[in-house]
N, C-alpha and C. Protein backbone atom coordinates (compact mmCIF):
# COMPACT_ATOMS: atom_id res chain seq x y z
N UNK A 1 -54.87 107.81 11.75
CA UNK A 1 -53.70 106.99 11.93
C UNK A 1 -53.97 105.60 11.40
N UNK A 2 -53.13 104.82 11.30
CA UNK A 2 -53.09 103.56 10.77
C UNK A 2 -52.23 102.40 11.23
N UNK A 3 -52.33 101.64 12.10
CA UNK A 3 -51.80 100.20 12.02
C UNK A 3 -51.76 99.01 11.88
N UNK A 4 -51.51 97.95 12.43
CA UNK A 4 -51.59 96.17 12.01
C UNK A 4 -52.21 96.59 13.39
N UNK A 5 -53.75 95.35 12.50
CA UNK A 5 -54.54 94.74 13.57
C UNK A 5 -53.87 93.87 14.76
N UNK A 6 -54.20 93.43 15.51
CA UNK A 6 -53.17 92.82 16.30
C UNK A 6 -53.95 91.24 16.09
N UNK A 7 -55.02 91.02 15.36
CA UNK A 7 -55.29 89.64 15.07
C UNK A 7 -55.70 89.77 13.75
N UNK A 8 -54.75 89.78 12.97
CA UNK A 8 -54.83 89.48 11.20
C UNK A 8 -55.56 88.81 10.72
N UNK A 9 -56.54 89.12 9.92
CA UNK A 9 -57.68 88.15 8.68
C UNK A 9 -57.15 87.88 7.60
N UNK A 10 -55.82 88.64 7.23
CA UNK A 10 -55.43 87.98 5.64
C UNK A 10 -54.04 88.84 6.22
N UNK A 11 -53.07 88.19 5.11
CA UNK A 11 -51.41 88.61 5.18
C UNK A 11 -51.71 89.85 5.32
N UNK A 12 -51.89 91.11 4.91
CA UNK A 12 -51.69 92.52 5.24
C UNK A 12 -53.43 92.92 5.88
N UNK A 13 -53.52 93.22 7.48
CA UNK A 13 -54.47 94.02 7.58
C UNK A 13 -54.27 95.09 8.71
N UNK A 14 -54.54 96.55 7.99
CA UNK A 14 -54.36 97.14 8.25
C UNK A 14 -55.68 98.08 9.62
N UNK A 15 -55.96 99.05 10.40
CA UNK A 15 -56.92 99.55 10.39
C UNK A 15 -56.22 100.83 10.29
N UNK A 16 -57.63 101.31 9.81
CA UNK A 16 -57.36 102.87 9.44
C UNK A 16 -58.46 103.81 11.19
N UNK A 17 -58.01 104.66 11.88
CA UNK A 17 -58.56 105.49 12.83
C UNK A 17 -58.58 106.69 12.84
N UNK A 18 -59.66 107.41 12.50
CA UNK A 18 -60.03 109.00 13.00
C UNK A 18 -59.42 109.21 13.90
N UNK A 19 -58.45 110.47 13.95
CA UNK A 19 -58.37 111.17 15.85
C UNK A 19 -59.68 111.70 16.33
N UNK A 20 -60.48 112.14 15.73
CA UNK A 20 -62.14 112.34 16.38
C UNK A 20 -62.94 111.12 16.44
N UNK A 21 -62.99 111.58 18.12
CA UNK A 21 -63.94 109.97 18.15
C UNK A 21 -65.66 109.79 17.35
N UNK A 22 -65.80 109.03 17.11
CA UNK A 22 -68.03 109.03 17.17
C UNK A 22 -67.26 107.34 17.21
N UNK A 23 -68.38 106.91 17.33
CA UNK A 23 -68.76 105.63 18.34
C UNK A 23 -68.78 104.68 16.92
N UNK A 24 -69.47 105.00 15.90
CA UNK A 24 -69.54 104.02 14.43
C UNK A 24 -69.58 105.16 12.99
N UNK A 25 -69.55 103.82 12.15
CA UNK A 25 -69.79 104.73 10.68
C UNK A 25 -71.08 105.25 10.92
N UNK A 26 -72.08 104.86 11.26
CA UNK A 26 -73.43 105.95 11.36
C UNK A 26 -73.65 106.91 11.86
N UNK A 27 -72.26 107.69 12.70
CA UNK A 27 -72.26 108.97 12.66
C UNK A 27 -71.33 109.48 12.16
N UNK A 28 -70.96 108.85 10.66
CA UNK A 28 -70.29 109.96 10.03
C UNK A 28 -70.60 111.41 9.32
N UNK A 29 -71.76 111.40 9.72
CA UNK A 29 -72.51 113.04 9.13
C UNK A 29 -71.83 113.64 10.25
N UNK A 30 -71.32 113.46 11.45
CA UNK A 30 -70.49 114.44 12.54
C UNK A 30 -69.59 115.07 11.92
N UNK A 31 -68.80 114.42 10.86
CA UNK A 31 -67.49 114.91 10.06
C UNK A 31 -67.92 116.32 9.23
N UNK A 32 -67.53 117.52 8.96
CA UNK A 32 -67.55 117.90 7.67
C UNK A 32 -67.44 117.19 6.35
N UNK A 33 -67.66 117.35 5.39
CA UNK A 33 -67.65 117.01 4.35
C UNK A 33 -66.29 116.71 3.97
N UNK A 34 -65.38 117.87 4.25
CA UNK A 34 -63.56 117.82 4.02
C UNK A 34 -62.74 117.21 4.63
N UNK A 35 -63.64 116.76 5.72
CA UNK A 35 -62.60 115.77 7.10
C UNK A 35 -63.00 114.58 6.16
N UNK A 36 -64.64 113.93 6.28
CA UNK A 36 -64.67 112.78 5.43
C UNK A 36 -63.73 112.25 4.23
N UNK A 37 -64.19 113.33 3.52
CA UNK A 37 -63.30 113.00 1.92
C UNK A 37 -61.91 112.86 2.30
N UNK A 38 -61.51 113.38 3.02
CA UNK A 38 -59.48 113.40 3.52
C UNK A 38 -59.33 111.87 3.95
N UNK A 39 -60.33 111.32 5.26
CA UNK A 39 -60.51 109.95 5.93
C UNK A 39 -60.30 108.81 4.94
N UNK A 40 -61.44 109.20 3.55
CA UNK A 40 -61.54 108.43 2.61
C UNK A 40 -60.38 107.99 1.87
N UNK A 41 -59.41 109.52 1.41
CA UNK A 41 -58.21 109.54 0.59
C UNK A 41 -57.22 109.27 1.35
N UNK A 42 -57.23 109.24 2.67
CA UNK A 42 -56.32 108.53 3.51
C UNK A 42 -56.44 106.74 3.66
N UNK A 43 -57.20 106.20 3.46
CA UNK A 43 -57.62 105.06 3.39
C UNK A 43 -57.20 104.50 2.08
N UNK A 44 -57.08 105.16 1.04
CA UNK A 44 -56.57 104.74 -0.40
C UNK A 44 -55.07 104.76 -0.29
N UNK A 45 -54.46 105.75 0.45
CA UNK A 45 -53.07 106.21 0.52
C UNK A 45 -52.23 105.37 1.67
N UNK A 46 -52.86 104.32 2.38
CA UNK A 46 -52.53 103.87 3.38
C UNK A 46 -52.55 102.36 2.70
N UNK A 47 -53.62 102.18 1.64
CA UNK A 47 -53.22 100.73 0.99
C UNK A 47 -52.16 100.97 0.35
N UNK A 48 -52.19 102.23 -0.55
CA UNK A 48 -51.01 102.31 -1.28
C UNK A 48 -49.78 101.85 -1.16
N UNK A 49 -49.49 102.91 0.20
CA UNK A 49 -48.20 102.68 1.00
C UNK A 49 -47.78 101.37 1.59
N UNK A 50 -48.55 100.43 1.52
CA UNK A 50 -48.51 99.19 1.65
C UNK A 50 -48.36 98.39 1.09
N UNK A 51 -48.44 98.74 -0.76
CA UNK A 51 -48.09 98.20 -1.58
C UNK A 51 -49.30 96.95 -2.31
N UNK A 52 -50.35 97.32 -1.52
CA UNK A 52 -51.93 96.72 -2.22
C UNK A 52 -52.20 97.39 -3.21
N UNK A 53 -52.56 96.57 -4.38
CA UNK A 53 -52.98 96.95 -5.18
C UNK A 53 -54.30 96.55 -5.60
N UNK A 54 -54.60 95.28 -5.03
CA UNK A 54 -56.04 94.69 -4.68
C UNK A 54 -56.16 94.83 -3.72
N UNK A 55 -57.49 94.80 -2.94
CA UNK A 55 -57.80 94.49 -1.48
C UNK A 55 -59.03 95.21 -1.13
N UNK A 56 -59.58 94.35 0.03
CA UNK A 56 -60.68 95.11 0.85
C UNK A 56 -61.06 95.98 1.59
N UNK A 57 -61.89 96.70 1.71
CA UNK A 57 -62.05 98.21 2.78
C UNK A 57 -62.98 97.57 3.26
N UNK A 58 -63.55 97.25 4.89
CA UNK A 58 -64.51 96.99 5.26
C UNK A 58 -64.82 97.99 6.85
N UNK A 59 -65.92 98.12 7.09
CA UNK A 59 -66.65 98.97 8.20
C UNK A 59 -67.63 97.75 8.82
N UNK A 60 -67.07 97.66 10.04
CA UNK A 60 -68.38 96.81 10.84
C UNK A 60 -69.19 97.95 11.81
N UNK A 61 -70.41 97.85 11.19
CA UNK A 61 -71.35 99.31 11.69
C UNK A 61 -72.29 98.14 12.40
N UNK A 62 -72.15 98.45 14.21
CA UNK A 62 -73.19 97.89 15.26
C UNK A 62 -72.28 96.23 15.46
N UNK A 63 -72.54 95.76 16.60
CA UNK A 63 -72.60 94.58 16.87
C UNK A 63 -72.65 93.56 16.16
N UNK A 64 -74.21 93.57 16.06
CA UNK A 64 -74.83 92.54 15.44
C UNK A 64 -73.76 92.50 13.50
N UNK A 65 -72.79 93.15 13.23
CA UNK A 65 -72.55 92.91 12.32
C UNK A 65 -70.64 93.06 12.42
N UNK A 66 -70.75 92.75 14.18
CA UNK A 66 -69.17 92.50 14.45
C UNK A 66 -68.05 93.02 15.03
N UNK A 67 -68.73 95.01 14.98
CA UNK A 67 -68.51 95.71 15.73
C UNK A 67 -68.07 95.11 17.01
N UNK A 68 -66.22 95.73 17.51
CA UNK A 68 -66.53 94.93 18.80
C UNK A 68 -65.91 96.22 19.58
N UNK A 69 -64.96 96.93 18.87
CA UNK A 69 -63.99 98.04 18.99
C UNK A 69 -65.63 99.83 18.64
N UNK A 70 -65.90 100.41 19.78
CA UNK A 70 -66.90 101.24 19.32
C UNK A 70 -66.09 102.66 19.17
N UNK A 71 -65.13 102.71 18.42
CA UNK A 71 -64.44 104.17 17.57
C UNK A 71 -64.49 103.42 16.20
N UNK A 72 -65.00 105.10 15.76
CA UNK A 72 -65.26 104.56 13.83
C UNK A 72 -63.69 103.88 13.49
N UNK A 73 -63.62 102.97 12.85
CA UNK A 73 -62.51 102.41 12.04
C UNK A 73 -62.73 101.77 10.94
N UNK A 74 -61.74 101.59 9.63
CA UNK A 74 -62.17 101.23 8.82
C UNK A 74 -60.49 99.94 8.72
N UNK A 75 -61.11 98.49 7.83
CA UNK A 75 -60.35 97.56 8.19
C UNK A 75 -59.89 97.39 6.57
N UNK A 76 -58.59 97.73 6.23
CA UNK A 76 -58.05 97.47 5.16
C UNK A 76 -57.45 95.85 4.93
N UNK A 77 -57.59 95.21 3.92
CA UNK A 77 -57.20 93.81 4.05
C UNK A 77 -56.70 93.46 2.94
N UNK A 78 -55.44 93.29 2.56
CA UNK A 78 -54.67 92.54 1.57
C UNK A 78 -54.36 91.31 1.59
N UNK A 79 -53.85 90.73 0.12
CA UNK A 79 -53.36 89.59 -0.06
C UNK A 79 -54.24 88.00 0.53
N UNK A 80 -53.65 87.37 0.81
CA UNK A 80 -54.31 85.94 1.26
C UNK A 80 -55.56 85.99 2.76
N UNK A 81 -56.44 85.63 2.05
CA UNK A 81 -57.66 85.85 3.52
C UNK A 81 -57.89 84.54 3.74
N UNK A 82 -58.24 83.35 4.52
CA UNK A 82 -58.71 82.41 4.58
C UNK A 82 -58.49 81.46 3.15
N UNK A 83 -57.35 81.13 2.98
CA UNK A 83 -56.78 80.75 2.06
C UNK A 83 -56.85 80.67 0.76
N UNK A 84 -57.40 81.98 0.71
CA UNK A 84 -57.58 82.56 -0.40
C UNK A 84 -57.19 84.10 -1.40
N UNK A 85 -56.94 84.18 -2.11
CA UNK A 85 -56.46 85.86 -2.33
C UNK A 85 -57.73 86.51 -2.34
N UNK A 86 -57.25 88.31 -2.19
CA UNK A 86 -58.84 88.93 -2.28
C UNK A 86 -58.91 88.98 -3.43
């Protein structure tokens, strides 16, 4: 699934969420191979639909690197970030 963060880093950010939980990206070997690749092409298809044509995909894997939310998610980010474009 996919919605607006509820505290935005740049004009469009999106997150992208597995319905299967694991705790971070470092257990994405839990996935099959075909769930992954779908997660992945869902993540392209979700900027799409948003109308990004630039932008960032980011994964905060652990704490110490920001993790604060512990279900895998991945953070799509368009347009203006800190007053800047991506």
């Amino acid at each position: 699934m996919a919605v607006q963060d509820i505290a935005p880093q740049a004009e469009t950010h999106l997150l992208i969420l597995p319905e299967r939980h694991v705790d971070t990206f470092r257990d994405i070997g839990q996935f099959p191979a075909e769930e992954a690749k779908r997660m992945l092409e869902f993540v392209v298809s979700t900027a799409t639909h948003a109308a990004l044509e630039d932008y960032r995909v980011v994964v905060n894997v652990g704490p110490g690197a920001g993790q604060t939310v512990f279900h895998l998610h991945w953070h799509v980010l368009g347009g203006r970030m800190g007053g800047r474009a991506t």
